[in-house]
N, C-alpha and C. Protein backbone atom coordinates (compact mmCIF):
# COMPACT_ATOMS: atom_id res chain seq x y z
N UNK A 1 -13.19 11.44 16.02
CA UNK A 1 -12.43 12.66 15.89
C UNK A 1 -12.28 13.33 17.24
N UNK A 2 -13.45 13.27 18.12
CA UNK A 2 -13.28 14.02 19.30
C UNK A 2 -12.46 13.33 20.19
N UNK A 3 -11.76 11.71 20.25
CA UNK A 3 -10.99 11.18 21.28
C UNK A 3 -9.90 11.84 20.40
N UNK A 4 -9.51 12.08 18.86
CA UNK A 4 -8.01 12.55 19.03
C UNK A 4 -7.88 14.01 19.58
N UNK A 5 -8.76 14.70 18.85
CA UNK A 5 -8.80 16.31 19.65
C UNK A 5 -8.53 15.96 20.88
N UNK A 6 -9.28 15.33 21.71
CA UNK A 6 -9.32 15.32 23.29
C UNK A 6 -7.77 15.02 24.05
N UNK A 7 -7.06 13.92 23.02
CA UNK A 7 -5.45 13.61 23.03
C UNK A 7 -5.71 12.41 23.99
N UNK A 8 -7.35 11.56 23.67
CA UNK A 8 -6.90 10.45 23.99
C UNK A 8 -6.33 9.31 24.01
N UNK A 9 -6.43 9.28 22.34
CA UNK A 9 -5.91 8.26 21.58
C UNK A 9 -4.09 9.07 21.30
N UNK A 10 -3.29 9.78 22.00
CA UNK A 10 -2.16 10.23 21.70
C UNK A 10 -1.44 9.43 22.56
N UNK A 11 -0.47 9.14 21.49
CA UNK A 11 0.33 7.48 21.70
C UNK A 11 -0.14 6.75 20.97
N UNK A 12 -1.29 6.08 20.50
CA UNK A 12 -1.74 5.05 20.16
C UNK A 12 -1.75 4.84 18.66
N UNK A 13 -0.48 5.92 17.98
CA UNK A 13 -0.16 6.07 16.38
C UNK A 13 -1.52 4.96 15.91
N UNK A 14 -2.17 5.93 15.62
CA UNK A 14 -3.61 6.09 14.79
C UNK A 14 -4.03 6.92 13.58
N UNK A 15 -4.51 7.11 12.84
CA UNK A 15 -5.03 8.08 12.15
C UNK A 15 -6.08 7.75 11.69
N UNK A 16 -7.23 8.42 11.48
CA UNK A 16 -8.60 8.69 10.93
C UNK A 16 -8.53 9.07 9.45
N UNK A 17 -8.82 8.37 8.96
CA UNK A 17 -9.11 8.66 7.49
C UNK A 17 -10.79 7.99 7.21
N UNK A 18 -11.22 8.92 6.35
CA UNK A 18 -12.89 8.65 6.42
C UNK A 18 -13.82 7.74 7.36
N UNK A 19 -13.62 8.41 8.48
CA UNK A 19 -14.46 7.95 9.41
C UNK A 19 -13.43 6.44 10.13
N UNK A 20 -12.72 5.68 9.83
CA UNK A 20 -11.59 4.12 10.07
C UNK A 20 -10.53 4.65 10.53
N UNK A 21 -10.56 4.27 11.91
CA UNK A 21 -9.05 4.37 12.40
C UNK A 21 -7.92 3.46 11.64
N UNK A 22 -7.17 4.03 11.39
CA UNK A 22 -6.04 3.12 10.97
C UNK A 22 -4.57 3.14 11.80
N UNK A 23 -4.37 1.91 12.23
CA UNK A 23 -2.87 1.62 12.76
C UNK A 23 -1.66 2.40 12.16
N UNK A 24 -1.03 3.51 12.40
CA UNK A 24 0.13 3.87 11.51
C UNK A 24 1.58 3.31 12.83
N UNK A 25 2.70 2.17 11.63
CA UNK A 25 3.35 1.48 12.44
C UNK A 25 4.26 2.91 12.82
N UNK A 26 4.62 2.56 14.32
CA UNK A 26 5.97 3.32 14.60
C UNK A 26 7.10 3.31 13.80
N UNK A 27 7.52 4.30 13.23
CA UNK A 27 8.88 4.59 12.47
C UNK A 27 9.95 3.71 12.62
N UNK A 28 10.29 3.06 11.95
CA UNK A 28 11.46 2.39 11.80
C UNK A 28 12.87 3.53 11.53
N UNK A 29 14.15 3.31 12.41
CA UNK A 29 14.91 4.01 12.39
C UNK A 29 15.43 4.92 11.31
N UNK A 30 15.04 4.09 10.00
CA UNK A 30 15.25 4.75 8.58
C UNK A 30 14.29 5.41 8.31
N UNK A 31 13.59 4.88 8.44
CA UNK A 31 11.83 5.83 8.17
C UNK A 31 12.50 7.08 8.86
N UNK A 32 12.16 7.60 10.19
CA UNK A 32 12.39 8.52 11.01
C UNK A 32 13.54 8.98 10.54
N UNK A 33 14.96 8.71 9.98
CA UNK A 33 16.14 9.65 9.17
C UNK A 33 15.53 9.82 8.62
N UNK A 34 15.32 9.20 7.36
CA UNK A 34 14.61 9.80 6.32
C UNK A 34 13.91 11.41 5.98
N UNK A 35 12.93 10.76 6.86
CA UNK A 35 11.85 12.32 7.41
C UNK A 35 12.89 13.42 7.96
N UNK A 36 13.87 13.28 9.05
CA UNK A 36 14.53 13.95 9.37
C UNK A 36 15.75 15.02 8.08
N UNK A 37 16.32 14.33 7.49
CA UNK A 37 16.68 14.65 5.95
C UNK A 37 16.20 15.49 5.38
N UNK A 38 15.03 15.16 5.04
CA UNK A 38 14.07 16.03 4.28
C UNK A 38 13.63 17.20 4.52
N UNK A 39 12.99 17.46 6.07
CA UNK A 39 12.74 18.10 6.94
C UNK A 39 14.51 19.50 6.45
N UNK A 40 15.49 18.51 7.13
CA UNK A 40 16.95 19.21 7.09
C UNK A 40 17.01 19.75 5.87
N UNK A 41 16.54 19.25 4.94
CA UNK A 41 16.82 19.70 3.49
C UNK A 41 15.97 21.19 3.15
N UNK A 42 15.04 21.08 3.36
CA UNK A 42 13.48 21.68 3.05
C UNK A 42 13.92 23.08 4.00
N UNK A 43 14.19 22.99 5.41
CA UNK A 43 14.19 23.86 5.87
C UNK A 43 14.80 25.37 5.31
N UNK A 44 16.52 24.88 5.02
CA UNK A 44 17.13 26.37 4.28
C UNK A 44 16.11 26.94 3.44
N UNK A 45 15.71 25.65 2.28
CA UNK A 45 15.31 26.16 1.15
C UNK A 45 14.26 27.37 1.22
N UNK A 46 13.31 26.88 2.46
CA UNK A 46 11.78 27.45 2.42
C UNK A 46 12.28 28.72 3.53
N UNK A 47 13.14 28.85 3.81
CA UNK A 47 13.83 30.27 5.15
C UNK A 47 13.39 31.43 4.35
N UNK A 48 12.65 32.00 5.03
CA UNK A 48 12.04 33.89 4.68
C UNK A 48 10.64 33.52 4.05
N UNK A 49 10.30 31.90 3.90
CA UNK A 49 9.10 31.80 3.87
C UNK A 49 8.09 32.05 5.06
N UNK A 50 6.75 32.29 5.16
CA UNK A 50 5.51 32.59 6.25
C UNK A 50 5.30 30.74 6.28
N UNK A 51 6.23 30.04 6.88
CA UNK A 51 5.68 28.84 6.77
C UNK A 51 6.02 27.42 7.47
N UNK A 52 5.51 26.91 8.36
CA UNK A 52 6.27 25.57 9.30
C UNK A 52 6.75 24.46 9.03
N UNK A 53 7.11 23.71 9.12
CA UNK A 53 7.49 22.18 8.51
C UNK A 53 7.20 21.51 10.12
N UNK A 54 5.90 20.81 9.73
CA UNK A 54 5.74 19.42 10.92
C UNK A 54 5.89 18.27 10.34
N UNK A 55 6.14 17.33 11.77
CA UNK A 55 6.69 15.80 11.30
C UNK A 55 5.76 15.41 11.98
N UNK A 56 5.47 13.96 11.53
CA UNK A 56 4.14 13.58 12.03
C UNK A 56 2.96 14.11 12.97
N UNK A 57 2.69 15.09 12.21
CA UNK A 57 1.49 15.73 12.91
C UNK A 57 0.56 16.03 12.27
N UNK A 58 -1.13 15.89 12.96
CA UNK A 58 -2.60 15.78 12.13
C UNK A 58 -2.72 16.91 11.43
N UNK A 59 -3.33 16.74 10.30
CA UNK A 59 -4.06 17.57 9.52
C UNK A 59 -5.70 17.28 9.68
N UNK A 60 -6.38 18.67 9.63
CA UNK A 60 -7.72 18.25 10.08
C UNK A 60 -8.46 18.48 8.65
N UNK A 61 -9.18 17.61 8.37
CA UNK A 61 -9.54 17.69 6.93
C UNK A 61 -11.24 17.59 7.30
N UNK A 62 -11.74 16.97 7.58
CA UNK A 62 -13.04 16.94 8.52
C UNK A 62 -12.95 16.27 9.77
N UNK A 63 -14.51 15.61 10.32
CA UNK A 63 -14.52 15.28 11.44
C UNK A 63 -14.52 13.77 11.04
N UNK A 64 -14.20 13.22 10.07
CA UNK A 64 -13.81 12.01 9.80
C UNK A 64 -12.77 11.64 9.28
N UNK A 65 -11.58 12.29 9.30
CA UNK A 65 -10.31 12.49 8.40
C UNK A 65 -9.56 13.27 9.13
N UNK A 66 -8.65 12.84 9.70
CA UNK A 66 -7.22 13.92 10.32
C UNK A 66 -6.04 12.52 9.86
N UNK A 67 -5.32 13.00 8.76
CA UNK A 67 -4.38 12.23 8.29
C UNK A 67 -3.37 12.76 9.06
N UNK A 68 -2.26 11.90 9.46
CA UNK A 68 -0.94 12.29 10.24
C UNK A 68 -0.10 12.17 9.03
N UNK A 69 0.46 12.79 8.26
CA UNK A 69 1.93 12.86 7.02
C UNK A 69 3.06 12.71 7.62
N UNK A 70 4.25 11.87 7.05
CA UNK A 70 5.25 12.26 7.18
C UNK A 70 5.76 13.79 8.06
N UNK A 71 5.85 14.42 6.72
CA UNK A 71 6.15 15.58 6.74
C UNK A 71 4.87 16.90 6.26
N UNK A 72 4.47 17.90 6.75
CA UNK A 72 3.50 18.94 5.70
C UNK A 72 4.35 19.85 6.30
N UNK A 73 3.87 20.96 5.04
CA UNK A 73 4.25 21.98 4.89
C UNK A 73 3.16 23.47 5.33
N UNK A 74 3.18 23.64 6.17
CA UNK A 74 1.66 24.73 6.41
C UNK A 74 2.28 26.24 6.58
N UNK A 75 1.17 27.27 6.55
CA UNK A 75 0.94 28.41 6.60
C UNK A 75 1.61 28.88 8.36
N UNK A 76 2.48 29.55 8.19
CA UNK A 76 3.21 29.96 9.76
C UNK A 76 2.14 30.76 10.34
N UNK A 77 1.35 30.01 11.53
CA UNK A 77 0.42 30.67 12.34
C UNK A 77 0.75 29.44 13.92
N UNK A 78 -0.14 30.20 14.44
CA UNK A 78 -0.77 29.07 15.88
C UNK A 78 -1.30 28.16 15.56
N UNK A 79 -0.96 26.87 16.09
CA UNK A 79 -1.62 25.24 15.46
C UNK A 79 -1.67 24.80 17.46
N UNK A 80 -1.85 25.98 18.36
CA UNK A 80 -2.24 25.74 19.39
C UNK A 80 -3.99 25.02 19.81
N UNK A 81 -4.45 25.33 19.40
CA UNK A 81 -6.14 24.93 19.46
C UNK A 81 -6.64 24.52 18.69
N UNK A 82 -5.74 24.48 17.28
CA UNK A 82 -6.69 23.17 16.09
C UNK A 82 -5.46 22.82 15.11
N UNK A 83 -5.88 21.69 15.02
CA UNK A 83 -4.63 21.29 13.40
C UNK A 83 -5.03 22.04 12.95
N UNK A 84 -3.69 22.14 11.49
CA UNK A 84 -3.87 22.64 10.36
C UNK A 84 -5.58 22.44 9.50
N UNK A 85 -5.69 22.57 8.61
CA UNK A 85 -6.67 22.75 8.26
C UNK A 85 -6.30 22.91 6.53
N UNK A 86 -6.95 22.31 5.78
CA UNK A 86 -6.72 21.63 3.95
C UNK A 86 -6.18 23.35 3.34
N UNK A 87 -6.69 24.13 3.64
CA UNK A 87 -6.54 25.63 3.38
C UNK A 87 -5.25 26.04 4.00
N UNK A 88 -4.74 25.11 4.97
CA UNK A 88 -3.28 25.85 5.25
C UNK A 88 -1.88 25.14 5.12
N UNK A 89 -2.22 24.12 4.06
CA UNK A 89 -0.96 23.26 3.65
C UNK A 89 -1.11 23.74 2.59
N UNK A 90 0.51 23.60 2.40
CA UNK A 90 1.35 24.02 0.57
C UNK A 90 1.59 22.52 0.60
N UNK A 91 1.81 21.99 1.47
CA UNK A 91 2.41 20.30 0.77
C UNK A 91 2.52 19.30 1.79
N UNK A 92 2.00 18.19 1.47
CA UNK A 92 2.32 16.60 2.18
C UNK A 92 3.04 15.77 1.45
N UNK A 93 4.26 15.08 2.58
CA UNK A 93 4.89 14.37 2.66
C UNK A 93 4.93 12.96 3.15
N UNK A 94 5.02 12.26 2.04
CA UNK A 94 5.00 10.46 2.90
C UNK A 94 6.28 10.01 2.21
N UNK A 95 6.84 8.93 3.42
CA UNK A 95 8.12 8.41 2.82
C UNK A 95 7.45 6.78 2.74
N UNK A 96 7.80 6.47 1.68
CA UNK A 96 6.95 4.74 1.79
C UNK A 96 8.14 3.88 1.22
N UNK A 97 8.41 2.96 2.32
CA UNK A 97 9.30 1.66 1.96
C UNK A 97 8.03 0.60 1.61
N UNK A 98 7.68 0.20 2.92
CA UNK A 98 6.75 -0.81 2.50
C UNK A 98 5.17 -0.36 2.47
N UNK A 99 5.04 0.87 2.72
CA UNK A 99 3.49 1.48 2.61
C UNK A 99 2.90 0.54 1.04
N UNK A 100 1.22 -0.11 1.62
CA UNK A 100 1.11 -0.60 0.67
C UNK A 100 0.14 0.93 -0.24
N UNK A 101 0.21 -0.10 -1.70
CA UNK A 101 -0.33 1.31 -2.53
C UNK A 101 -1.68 1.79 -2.16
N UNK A 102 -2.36 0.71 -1.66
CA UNK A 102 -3.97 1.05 -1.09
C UNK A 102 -3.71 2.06 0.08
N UNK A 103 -2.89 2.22 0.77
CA UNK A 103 -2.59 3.30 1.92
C UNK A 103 -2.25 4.54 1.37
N UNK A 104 -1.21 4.09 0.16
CA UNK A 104 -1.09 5.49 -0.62
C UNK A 104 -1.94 6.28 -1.39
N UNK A 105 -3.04 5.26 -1.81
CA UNK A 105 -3.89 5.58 -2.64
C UNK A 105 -5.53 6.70 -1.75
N UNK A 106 -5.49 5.81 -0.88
CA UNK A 106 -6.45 6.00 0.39
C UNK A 106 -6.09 7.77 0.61
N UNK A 107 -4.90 7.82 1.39
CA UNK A 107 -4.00 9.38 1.43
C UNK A 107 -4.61 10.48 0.31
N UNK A 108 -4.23 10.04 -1.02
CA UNK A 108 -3.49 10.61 -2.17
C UNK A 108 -5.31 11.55 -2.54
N UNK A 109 -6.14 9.95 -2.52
CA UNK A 109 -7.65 10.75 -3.04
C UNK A 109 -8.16 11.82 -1.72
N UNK A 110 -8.19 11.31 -0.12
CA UNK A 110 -8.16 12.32 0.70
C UNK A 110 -7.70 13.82 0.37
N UNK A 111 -6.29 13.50 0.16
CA UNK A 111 -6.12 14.92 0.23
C UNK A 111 -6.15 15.76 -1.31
N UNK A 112 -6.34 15.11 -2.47
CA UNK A 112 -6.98 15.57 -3.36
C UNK A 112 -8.31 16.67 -3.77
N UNK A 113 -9.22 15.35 -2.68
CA UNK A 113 -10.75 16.05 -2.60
C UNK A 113 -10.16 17.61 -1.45
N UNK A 114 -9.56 17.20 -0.88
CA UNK A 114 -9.74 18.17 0.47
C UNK A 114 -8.97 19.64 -0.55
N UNK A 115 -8.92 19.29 -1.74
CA UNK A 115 -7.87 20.25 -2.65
C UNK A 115 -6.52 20.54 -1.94
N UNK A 116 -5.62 19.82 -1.14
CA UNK A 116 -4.51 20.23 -1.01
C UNK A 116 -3.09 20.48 -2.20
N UNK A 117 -2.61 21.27 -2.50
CA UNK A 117 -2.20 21.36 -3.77
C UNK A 117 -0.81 20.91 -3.89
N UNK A 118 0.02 20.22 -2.72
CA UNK A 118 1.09 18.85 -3.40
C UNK A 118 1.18 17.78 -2.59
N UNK A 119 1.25 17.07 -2.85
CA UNK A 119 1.35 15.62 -2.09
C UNK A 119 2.52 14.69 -3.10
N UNK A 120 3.61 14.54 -2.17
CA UNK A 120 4.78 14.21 -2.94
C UNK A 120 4.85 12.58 -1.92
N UNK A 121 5.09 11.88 -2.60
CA UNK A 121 5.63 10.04 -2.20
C UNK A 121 7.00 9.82 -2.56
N UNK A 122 7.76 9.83 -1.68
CA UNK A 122 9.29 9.06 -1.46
C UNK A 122 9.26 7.94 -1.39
N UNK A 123 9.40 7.19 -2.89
CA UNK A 123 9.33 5.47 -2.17
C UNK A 123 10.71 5.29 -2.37
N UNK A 124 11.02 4.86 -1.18
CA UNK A 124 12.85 4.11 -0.83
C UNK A 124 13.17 3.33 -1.86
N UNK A 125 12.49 2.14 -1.70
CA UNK A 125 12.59 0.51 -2.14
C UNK A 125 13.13 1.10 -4.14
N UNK A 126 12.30 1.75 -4.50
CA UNK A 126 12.15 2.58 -6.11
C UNK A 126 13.14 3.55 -6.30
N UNK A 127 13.47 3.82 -4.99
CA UNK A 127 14.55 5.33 -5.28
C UNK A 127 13.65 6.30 -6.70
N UNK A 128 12.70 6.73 -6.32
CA UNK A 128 11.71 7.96 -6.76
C UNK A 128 10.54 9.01 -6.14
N UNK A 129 10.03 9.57 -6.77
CA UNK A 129 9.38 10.39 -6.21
C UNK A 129 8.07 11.00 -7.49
N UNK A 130 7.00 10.43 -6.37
CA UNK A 130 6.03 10.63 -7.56
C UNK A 130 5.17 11.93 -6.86
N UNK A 131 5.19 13.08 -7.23
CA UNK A 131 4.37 13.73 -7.25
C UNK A 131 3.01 13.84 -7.58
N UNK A 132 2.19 14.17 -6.80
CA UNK A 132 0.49 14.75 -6.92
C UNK A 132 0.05 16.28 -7.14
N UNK A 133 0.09 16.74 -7.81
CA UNK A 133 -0.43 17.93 -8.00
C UNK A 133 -1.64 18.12 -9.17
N UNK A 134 -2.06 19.81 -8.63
CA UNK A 134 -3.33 20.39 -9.90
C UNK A 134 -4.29 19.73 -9.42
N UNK A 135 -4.92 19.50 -8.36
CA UNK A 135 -6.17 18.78 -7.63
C UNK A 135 -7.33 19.35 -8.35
N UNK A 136 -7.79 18.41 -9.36
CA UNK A 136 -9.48 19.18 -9.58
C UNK A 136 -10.29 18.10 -9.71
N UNK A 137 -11.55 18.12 -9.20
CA UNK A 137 -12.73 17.49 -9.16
C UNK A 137 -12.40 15.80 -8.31
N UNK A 138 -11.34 16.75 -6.99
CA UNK A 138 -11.03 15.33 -6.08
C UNK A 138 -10.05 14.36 -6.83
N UNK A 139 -9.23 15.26 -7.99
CA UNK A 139 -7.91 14.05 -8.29
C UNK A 139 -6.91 15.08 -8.82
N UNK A 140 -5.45 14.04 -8.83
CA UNK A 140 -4.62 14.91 -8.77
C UNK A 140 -3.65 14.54 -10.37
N UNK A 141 -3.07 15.13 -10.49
CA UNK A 141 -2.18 15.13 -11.72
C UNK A 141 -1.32 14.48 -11.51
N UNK A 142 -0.52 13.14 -11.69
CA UNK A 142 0.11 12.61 -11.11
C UNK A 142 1.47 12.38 -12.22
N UNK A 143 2.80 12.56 -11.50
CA UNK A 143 4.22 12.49 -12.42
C UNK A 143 5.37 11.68 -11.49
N UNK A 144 5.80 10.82 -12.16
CA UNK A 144 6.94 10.47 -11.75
C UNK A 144 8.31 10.79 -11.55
N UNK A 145 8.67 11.42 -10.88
CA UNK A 145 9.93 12.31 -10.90
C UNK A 145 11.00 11.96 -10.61
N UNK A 146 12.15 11.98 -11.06
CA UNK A 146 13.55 11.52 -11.23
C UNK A 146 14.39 12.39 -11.31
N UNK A 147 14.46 13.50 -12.29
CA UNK A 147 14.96 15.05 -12.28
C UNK A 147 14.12 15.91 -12.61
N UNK A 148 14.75 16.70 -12.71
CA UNK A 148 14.19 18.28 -13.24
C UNK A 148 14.02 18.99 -11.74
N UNK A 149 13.42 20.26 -11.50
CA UNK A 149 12.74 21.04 -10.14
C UNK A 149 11.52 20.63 -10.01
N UNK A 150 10.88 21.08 -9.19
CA UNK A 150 9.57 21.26 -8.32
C UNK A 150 9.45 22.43 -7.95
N UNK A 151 8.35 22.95 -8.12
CA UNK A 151 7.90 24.43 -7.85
C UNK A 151 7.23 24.13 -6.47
N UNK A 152 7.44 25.18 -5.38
CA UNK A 152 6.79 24.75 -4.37
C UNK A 152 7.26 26.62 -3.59
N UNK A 153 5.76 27.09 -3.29
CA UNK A 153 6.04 28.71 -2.74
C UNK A 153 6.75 29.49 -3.99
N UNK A 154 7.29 29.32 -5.01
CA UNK A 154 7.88 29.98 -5.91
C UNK A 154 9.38 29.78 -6.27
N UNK A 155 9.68 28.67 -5.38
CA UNK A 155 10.69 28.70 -5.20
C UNK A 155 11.42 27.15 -6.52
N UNK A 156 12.42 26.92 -6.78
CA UNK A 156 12.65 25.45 -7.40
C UNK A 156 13.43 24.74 -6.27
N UNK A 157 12.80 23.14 -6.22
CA UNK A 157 13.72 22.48 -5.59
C UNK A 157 13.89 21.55 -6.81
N UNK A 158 15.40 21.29 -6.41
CA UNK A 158 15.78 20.00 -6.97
C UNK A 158 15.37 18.58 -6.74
N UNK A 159 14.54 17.86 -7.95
CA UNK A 159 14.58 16.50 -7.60
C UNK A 159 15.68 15.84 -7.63
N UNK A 160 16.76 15.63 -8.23
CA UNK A 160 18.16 15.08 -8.01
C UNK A 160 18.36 15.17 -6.87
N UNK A 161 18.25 16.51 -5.63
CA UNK A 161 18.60 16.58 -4.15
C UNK A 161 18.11 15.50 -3.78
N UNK A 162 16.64 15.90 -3.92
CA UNK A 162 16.04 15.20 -2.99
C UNK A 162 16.19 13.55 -2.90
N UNK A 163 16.33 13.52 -4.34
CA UNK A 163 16.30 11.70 -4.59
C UNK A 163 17.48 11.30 -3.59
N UNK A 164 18.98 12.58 -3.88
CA UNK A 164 19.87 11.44 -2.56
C UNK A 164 20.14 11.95 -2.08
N UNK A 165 18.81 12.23 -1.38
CA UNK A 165 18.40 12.22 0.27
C UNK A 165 18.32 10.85 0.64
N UNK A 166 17.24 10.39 -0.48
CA UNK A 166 17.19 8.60 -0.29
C UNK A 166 18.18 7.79 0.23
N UNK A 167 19.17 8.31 -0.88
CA UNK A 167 20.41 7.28 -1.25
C UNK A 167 21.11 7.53 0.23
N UNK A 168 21.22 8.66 0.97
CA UNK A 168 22.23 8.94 1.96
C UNK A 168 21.36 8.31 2.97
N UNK A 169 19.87 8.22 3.14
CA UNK A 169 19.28 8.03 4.09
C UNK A 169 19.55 6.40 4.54
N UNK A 170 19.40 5.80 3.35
CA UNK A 170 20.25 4.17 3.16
C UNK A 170 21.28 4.15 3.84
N UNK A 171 22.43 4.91 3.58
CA UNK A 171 23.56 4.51 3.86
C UNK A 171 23.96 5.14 5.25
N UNK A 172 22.98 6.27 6.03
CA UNK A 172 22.60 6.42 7.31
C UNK A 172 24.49 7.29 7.46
């Protein structure tokens, strides 16, 4: 934990999850739209919110765990002298084409225990979106989503949007 604080290992797309560095591959051009999309999407919605949208950047969950997300959603403050912190995300974002499910799964119980209260999966390949929410006793409520909203700050988003986000992100 202290070589990423230190920003030695920056470059070396890594992430720490329970104590195991893990390789996270560089973004593939769709990957990176994708995120970008979403990001584009998310932004209007969440405007007059107290709140940031980062793209691949650590969350500090302990000193054996700083997951890098897609996308999170945190509390609008200074993230000058420490990541975020499990208490200041409303939501994580992963976009998974070929993420295997053990990576997703690995993520999903992390930030469960850490009680973060949404953790949403964009898988391309599926054109869906499975939501994680209601974290208790280190697990999450888990739904497959296709339509309806999402509550997120008080606000509804559309899953229909978001899904073609997918579809446009494909077709670039």
């Amino acid at each position: 934990m202290a070589a990423i604080e230190a920003g030695v290992l920056v470059g070396s797309e890594v992430e720490l999850i329970d104590g195991i560095l893990y390789r996270v591959g560089i973004s593939s051009p769709e990957h990176g739209w994708l995120i970008e999309l979403l990001r584009d999407y998310l932004e209007p919605e969440l405007a007059g919110q107290p709140v940031r949208i980062r793209e691949e950047k650590p969350i500090f969950i302990s000193e054996f765990s700083t997951p890098v997300p897609d996308i999170s959603v945190v509390k609008r403050k200074s993230y000058a002298k420490a990541h975020p912190r499990p208490e200041d995300v409303h939501l994580v974002i992963e976009v998974a084409k070929t993420r295997t499910a053990e990576a997703t799964k690995r993520k999903r119980d992390l930030y469960a225990q850490a009680s973060i209260p949404l953790y949403w999966v964009f898988d391309v390949s599926r054109q869906t979106l499975t939501v994680y929410d209601h974290p208790h006793d280190g697990q999450y409520r888990e739904r497959l989503m296709q339509d309806g909203a999402l509550e997120l700050l008080g606000l509804n988003i559309s899953v229909a949007d978001l899904l073609s986000l997918l579809r446009e992100g494909e077709l670039g």
